[in-house]
N, C-alpha and C. Protein backbone atom coordinates (compact mmCIF):
# COMPACT_ATOMS: atom_id res chain seq x y z
N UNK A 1 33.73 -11.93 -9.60
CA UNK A 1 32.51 -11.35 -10.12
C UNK A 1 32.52 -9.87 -9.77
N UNK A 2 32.10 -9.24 -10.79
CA UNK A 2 32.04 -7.38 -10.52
C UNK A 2 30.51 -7.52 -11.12
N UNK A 3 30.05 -6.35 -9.84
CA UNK A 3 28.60 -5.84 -10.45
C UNK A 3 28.31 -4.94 -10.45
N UNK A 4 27.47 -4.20 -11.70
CA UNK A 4 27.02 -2.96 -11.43
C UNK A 4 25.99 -2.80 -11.61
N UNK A 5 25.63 -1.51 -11.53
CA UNK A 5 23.89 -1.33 -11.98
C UNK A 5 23.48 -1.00 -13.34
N UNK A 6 24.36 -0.83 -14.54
CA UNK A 6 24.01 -0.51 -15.88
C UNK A 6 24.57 -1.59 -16.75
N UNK A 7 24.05 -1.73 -17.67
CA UNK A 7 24.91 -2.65 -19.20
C UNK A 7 26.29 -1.38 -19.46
N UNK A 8 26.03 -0.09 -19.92
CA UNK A 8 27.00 0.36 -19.77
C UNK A 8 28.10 0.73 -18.74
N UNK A 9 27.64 0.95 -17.65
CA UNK A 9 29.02 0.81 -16.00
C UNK A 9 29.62 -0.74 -16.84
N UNK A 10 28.81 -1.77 -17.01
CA UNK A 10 29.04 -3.37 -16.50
C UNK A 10 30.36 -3.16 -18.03
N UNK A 11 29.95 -2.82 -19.30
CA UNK A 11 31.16 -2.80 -20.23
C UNK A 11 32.11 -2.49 -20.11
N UNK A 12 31.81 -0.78 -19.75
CA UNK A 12 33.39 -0.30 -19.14
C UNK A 12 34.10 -0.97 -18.34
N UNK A 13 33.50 -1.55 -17.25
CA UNK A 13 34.39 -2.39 -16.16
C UNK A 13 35.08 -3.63 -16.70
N UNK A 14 33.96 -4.19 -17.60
CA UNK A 14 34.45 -5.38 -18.50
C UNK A 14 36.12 -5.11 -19.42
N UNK A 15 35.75 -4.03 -19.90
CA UNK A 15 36.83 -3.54 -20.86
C UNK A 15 38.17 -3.58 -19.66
N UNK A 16 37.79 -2.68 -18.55
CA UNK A 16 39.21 -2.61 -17.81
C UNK A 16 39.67 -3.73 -17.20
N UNK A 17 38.93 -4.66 -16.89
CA UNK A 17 39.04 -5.65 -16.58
C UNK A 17 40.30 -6.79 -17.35
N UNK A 18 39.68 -6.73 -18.28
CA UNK A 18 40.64 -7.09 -19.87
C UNK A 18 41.50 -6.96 -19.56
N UNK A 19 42.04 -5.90 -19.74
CA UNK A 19 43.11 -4.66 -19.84
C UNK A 19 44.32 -5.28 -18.70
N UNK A 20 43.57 -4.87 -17.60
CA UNK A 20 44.35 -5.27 -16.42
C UNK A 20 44.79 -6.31 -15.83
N UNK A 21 44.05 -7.72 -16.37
CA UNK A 21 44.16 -9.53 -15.89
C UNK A 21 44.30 -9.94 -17.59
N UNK A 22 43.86 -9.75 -18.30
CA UNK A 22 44.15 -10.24 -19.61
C UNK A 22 42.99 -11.16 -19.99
N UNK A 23 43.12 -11.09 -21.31
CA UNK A 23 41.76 -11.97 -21.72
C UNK A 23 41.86 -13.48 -21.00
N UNK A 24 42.31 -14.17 -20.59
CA UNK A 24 42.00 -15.33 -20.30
C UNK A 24 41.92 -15.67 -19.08
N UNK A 25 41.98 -14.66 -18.11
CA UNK A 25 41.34 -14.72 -16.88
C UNK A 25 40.08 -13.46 -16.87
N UNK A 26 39.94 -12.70 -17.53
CA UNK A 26 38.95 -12.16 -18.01
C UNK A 26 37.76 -12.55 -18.67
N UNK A 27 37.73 -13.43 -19.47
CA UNK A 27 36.97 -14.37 -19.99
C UNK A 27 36.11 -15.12 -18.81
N UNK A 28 36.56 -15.56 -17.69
CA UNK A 28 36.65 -15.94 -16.57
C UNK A 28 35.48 -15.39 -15.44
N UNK A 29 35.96 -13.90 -15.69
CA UNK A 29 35.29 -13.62 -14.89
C UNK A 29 33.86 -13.12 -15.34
N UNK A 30 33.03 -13.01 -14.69
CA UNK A 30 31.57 -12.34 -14.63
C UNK A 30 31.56 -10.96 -14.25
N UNK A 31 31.82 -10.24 -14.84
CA UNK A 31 31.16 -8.43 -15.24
C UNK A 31 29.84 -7.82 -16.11
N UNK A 32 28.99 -7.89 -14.79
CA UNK A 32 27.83 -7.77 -15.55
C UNK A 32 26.96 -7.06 -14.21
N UNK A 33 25.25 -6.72 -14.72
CA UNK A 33 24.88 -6.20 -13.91
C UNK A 33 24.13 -7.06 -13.33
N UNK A 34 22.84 -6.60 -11.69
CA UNK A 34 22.47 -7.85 -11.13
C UNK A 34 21.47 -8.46 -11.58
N UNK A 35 20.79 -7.74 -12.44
CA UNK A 35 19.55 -8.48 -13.45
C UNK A 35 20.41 -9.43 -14.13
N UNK A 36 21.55 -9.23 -15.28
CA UNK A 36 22.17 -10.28 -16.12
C UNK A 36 22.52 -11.11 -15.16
N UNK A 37 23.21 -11.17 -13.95
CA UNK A 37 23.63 -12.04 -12.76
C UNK A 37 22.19 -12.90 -12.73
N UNK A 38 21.14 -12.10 -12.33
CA UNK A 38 19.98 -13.26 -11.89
C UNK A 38 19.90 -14.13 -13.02
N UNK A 39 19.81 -13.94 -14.23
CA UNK A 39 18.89 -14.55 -15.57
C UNK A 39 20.01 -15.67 -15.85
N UNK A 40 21.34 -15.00 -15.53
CA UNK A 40 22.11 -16.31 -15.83
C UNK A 40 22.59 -17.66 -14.75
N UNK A 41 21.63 -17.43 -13.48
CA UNK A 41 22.14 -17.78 -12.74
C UNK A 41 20.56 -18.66 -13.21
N UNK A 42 19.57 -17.79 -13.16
CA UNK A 42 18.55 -18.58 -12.98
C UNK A 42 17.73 -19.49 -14.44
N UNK A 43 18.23 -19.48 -15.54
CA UNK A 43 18.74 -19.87 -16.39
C UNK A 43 19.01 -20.96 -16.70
N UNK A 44 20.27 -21.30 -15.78
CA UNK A 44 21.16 -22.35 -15.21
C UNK A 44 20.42 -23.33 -14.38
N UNK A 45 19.96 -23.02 -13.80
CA UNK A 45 19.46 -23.28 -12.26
C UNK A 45 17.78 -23.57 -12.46
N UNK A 46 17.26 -23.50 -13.78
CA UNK A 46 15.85 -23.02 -14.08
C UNK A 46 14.75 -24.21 -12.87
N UNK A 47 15.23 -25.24 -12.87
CA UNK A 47 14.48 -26.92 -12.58
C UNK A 47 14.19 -26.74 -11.19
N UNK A 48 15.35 -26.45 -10.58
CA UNK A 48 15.55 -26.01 -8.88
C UNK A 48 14.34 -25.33 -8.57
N UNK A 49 14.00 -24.37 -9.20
CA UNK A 49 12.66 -23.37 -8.67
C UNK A 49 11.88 -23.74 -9.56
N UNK A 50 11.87 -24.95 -10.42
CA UNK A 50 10.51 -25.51 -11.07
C UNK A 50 10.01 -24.29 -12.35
N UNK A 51 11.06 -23.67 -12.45
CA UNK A 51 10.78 -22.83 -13.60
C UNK A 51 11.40 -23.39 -14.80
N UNK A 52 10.69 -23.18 -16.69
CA UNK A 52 11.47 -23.38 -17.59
C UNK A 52 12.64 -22.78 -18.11
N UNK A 53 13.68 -23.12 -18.52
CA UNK A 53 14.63 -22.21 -18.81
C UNK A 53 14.40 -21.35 -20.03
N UNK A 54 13.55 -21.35 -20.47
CA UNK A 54 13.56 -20.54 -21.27
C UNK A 54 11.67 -18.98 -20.83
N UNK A 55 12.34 -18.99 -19.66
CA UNK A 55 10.89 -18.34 -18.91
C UNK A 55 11.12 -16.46 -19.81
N UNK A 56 10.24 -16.43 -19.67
CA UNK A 56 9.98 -14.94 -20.43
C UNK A 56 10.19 -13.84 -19.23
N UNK A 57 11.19 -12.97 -19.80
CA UNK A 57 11.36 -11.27 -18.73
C UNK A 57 10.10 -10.83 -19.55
N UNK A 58 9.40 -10.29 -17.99
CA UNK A 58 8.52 -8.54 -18.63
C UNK A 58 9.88 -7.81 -18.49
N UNK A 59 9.81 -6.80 -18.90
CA UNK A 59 10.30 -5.47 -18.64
C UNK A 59 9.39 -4.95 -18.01
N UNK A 60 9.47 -3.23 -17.63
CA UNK A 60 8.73 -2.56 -16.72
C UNK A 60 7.57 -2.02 -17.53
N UNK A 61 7.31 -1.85 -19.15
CA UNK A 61 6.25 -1.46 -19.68
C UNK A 61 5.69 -2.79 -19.83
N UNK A 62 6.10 -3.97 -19.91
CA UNK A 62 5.05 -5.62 -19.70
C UNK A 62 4.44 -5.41 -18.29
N UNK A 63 4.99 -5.20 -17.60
CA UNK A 63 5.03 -5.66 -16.22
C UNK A 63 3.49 -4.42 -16.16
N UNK A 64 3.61 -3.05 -16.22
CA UNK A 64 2.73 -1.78 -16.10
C UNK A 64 1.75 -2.50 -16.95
N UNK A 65 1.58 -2.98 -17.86
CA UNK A 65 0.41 -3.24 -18.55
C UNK A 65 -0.26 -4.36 -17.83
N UNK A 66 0.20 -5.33 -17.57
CA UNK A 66 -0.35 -6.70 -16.58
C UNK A 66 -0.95 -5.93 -15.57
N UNK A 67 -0.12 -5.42 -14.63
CA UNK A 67 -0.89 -4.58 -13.41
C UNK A 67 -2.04 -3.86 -13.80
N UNK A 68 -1.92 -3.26 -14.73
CA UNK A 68 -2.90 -2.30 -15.28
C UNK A 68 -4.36 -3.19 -15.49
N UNK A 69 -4.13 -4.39 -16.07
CA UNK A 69 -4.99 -5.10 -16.48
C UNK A 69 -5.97 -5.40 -15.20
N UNK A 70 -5.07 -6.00 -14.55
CA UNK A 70 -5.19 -6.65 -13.39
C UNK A 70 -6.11 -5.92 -12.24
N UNK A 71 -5.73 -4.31 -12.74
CA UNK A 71 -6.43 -3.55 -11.28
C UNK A 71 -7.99 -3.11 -11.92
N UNK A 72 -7.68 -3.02 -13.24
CA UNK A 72 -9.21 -3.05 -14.09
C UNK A 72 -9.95 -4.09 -13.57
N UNK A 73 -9.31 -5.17 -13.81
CA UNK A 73 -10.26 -6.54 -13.71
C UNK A 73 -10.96 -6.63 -12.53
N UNK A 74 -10.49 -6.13 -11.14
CA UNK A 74 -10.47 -5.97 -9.87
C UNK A 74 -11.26 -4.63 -9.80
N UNK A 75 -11.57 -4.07 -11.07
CA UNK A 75 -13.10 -2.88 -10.71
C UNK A 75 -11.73 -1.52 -9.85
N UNK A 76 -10.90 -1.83 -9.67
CA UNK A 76 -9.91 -0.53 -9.09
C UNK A 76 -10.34 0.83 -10.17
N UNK A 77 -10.31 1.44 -9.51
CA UNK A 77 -10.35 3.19 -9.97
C UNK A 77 -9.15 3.51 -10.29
N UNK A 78 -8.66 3.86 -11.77
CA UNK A 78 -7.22 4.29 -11.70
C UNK A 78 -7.04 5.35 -11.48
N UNK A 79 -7.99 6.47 -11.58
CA UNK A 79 -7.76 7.45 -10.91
C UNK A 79 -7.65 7.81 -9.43
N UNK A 80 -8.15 6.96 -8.80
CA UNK A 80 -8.08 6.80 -7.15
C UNK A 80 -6.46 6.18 -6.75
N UNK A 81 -6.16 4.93 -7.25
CA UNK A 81 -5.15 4.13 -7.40
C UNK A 81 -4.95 3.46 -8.85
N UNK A 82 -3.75 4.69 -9.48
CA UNK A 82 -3.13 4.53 -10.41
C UNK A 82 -2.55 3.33 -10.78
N UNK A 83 -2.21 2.29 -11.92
CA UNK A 83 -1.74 1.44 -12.26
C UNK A 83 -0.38 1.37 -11.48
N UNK A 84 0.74 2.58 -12.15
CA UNK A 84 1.77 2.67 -12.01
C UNK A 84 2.10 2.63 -10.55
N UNK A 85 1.39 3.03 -9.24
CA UNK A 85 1.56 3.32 -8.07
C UNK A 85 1.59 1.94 -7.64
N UNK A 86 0.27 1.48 -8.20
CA UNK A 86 0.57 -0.30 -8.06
C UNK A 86 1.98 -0.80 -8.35
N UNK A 87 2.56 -0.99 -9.67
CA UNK A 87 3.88 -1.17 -9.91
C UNK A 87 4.56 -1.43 -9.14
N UNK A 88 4.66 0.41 -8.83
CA UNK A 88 5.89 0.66 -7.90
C UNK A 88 5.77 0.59 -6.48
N UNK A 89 4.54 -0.11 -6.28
CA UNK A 89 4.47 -0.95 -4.72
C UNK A 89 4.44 -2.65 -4.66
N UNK A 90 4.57 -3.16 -5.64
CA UNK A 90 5.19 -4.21 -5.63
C UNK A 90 6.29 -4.50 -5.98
N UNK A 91 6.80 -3.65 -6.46
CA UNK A 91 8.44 -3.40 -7.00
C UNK A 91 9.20 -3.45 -5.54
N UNK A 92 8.90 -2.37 -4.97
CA UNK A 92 8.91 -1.71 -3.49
C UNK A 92 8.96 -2.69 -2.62
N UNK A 93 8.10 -3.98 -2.73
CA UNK A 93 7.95 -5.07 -2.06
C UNK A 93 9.36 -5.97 -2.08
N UNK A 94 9.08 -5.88 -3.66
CA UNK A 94 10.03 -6.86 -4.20
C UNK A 94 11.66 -6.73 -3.71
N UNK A 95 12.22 -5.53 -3.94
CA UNK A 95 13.22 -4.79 -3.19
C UNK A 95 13.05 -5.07 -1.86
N UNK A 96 12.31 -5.33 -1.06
CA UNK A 96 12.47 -5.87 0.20
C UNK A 96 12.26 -6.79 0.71
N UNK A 97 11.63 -8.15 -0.72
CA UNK A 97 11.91 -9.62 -0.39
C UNK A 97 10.42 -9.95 0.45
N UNK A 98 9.81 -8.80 0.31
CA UNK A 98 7.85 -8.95 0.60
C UNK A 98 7.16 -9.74 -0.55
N UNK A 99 6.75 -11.13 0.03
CA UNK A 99 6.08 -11.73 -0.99
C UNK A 99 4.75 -10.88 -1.05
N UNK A 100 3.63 -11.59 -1.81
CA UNK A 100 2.26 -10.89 -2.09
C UNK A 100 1.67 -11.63 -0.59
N UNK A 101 1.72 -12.52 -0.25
CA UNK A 101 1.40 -13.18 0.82
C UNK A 101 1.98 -12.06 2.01
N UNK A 102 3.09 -12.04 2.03
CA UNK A 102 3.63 -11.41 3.51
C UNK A 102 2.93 -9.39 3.03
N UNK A 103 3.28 -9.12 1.76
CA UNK A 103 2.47 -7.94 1.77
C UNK A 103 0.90 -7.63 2.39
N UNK A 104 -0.11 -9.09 1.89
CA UNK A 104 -1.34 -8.89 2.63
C UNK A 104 -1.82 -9.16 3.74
N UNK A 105 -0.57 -9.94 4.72
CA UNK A 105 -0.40 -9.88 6.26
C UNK A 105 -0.07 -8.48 7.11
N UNK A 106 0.40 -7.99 6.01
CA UNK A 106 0.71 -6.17 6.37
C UNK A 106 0.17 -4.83 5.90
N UNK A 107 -0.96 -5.18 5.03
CA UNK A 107 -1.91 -4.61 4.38
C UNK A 107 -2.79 -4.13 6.01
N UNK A 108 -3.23 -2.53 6.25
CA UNK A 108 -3.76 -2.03 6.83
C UNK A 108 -5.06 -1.40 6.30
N UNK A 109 -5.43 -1.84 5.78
CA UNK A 109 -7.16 -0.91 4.95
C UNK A 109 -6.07 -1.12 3.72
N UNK A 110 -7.46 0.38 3.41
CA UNK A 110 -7.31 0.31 1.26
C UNK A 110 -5.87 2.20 1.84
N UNK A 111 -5.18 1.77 0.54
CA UNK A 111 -5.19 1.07 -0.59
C UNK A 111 -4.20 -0.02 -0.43
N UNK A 112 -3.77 -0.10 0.53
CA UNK A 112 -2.63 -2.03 0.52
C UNK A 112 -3.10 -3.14 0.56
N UNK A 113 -4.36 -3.03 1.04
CA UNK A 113 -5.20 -4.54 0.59
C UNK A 113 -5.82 -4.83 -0.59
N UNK A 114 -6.04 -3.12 -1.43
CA UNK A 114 -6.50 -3.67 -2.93
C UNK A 114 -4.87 -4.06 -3.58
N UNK A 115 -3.91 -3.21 -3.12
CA UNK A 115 -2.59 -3.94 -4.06
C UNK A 115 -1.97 -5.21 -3.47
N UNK A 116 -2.61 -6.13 -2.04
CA UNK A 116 -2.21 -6.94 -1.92
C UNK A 116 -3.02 -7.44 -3.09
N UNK A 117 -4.45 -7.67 -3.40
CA UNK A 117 -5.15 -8.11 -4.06
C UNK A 117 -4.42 -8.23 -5.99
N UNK A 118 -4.13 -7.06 -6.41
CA UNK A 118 -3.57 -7.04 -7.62
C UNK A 118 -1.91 -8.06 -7.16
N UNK A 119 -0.97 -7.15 -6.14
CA UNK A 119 0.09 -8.16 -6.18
C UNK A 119 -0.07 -10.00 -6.20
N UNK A 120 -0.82 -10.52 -5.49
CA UNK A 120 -1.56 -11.65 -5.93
C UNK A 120 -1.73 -12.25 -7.21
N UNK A 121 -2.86 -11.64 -7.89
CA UNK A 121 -3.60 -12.15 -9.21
C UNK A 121 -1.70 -11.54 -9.72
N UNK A 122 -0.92 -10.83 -9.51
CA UNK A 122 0.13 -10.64 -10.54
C UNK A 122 1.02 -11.58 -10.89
N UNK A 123 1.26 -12.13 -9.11
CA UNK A 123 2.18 -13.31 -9.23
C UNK A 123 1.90 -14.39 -10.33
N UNK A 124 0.39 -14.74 -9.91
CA UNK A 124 -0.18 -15.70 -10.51
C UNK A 124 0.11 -15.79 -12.07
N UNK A 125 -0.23 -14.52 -11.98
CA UNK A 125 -0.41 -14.14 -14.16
C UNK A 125 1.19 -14.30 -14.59
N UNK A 126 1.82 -13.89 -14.29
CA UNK A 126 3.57 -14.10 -14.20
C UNK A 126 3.66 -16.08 -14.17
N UNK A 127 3.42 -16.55 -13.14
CA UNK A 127 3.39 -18.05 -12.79
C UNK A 127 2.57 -18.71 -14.29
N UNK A 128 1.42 -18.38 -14.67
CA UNK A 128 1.02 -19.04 -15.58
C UNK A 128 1.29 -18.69 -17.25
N UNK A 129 2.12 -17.56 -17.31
CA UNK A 129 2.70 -17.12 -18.66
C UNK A 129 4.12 -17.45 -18.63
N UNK A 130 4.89 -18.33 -17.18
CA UNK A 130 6.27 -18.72 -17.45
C UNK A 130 7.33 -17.51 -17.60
N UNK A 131 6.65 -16.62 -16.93
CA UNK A 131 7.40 -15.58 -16.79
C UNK A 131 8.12 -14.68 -15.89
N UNK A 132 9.16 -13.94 -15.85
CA UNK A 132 9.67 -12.90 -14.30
C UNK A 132 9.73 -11.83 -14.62
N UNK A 133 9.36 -10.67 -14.16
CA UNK A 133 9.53 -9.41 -14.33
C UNK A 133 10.57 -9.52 -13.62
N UNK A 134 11.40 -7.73 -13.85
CA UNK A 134 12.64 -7.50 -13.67
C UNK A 134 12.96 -7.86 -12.39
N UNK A 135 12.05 -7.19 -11.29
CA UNK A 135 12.76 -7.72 -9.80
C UNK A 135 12.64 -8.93 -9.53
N UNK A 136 12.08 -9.85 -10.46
CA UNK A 136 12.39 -11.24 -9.63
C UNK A 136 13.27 -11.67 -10.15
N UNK A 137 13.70 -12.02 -11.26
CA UNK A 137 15.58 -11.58 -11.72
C UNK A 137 16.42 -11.65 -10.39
N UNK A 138 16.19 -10.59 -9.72
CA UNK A 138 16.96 -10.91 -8.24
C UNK A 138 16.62 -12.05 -7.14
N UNK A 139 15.13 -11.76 -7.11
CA UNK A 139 14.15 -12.08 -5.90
C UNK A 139 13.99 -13.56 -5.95
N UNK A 140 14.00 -14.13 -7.23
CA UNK A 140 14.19 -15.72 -7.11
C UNK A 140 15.55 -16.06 -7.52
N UNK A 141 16.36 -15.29 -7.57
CA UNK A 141 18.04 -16.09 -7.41
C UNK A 141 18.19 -16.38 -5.55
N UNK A 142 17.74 -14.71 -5.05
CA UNK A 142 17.81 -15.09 -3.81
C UNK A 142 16.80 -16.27 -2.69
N UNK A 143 15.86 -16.65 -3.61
CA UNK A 143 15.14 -18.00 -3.49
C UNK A 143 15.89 -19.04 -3.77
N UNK A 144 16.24 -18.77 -4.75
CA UNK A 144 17.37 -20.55 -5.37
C UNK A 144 18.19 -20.64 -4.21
N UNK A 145 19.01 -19.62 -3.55
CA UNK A 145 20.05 -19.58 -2.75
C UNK A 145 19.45 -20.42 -1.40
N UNK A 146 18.30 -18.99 -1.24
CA UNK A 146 17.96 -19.78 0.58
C UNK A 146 17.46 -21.40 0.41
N UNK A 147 16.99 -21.92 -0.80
CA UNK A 147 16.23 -23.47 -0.94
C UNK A 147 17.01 -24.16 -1.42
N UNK A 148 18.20 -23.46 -1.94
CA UNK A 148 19.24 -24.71 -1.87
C UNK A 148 20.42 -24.37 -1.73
N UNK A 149 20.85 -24.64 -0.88
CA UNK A 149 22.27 -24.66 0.12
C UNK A 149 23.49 -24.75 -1.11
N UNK A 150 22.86 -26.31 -1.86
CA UNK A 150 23.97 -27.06 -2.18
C UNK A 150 24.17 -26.13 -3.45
N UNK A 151 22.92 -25.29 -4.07
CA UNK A 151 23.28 -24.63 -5.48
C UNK A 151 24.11 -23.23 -5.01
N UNK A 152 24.11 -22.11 -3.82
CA UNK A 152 24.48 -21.34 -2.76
C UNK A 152 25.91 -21.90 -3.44
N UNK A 153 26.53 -22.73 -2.76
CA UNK A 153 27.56 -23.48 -2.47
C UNK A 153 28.23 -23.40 -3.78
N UNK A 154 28.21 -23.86 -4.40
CA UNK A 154 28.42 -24.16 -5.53
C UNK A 154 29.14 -22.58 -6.19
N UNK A 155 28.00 -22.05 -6.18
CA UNK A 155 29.01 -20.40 -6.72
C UNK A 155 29.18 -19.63 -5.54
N UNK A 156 29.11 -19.90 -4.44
CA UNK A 156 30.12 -19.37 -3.30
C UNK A 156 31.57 -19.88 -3.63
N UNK A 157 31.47 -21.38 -4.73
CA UNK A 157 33.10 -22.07 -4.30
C UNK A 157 33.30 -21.31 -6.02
N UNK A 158 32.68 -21.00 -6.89
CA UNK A 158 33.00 -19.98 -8.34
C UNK A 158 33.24 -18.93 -7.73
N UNK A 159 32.91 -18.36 -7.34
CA UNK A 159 33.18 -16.51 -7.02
C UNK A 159 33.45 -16.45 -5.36
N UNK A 160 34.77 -16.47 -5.50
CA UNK A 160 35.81 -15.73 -4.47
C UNK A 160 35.54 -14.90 -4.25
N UNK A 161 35.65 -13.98 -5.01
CA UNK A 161 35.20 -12.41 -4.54
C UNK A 161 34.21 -11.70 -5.38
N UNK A 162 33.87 -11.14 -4.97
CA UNK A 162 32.93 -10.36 -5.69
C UNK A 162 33.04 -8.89 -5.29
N UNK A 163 32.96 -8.14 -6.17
CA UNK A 163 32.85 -6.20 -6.29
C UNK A 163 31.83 -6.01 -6.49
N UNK A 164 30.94 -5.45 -5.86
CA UNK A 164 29.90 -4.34 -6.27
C UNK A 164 30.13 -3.22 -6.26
N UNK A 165 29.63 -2.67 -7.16
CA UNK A 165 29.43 -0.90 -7.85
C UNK A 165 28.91 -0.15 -7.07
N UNK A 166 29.30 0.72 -6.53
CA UNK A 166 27.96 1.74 -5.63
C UNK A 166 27.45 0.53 -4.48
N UNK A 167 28.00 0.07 -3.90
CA UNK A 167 27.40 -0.77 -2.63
C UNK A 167 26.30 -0.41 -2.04
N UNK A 168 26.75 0.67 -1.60
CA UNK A 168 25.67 1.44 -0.73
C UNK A 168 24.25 1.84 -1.37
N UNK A 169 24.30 2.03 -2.81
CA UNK A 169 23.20 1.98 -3.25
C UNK A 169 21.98 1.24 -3.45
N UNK A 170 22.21 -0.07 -3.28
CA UNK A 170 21.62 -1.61 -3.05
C UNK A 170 20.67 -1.68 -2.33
N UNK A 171 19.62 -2.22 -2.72
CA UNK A 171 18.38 -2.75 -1.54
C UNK A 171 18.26 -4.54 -1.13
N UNK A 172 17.67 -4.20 -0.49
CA UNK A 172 17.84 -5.91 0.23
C UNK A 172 18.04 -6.44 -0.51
N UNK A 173 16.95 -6.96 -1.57
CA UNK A 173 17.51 -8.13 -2.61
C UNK A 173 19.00 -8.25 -2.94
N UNK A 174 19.19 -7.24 -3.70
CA UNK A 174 20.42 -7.36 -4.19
C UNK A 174 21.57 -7.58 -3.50
């Protein structure tokens, strides 16, 4: 398995890949990035985490509009605390494997207890539309893993090795 962080890095690599092992151990392998890694893993795997396989991605303008909704509904000031700031503090979370639960155990005053409050109602709204925004793509593969050993196992014994792109660039999840 090779990973990177773009559809385009993930082609090029794909292409050399080819090139260098040949199509039929190329075929083989998985060159892709870690969002396509999660969706196909989790996909696969959908029943394990009680999700349908056919669950709906937000993207990051789905995802900004839900929040958005969400901090309205909750009487939030967007001019005080912007939609987007929301976002990108549960994103922020997400990258570090902070549920909405463990975020509002660490919520100190406003404003982290009104975005524990939106991260919350977000999960939820996500949970009842059958859906994952982009970071959980990662965030529940690395759920499938820790809750089941035996699924872990399984593509620990598929992927020998694995390459990542820019290593160092990576946050927890990934």
């Amino acid at each position: 398995m090779a990973i990177t962080f773009t559809n385009k890095a993930a082609g090029e690599m794909a292409d050399r890949v080819r090139v260098l092992v040949g199509a039929r151990h190329a075929d083989r392998t998985w060159v892709t990035t870690f969002h396509k890694t999660g969706v196909r893993i989790l996909r696969r795997e959908a029943a394990a985490l009680d999700l349908k396989p056919g669950f709906t991605i937000y993207d990051g303008q789905d995802a900004l509009r839900l929040v958005a909704k969400l901090a309205k509904d909750a009487g939030l000031d967007d001019k005080r605390l912007p939609p987007r700031a929301i976002a990108n503090a549960i994103s922020r979370a997400k990258d570090e494997l902070i549920t909405a639960a463990m975020f509002r155990e660490r919520a100190s005053g406003w404003p982290d207890s009104a975005i524990a409050d939106v991260y919350t109602a977000y999960e939820l709204a996500l949970r009842r539309a059958h859906a994952l925004d982009f970071d959980d793509l990662i965030v529940r593969t690395v759920d499938l893993f820790r809750k089941h050993p035996d699924v872990l196992e399984r593509y620990r014994q598929r992927f020998t090795h694995v390459m990542i792109d820019e290593y160092q660039d990576t946050n927890r999840a990934q």
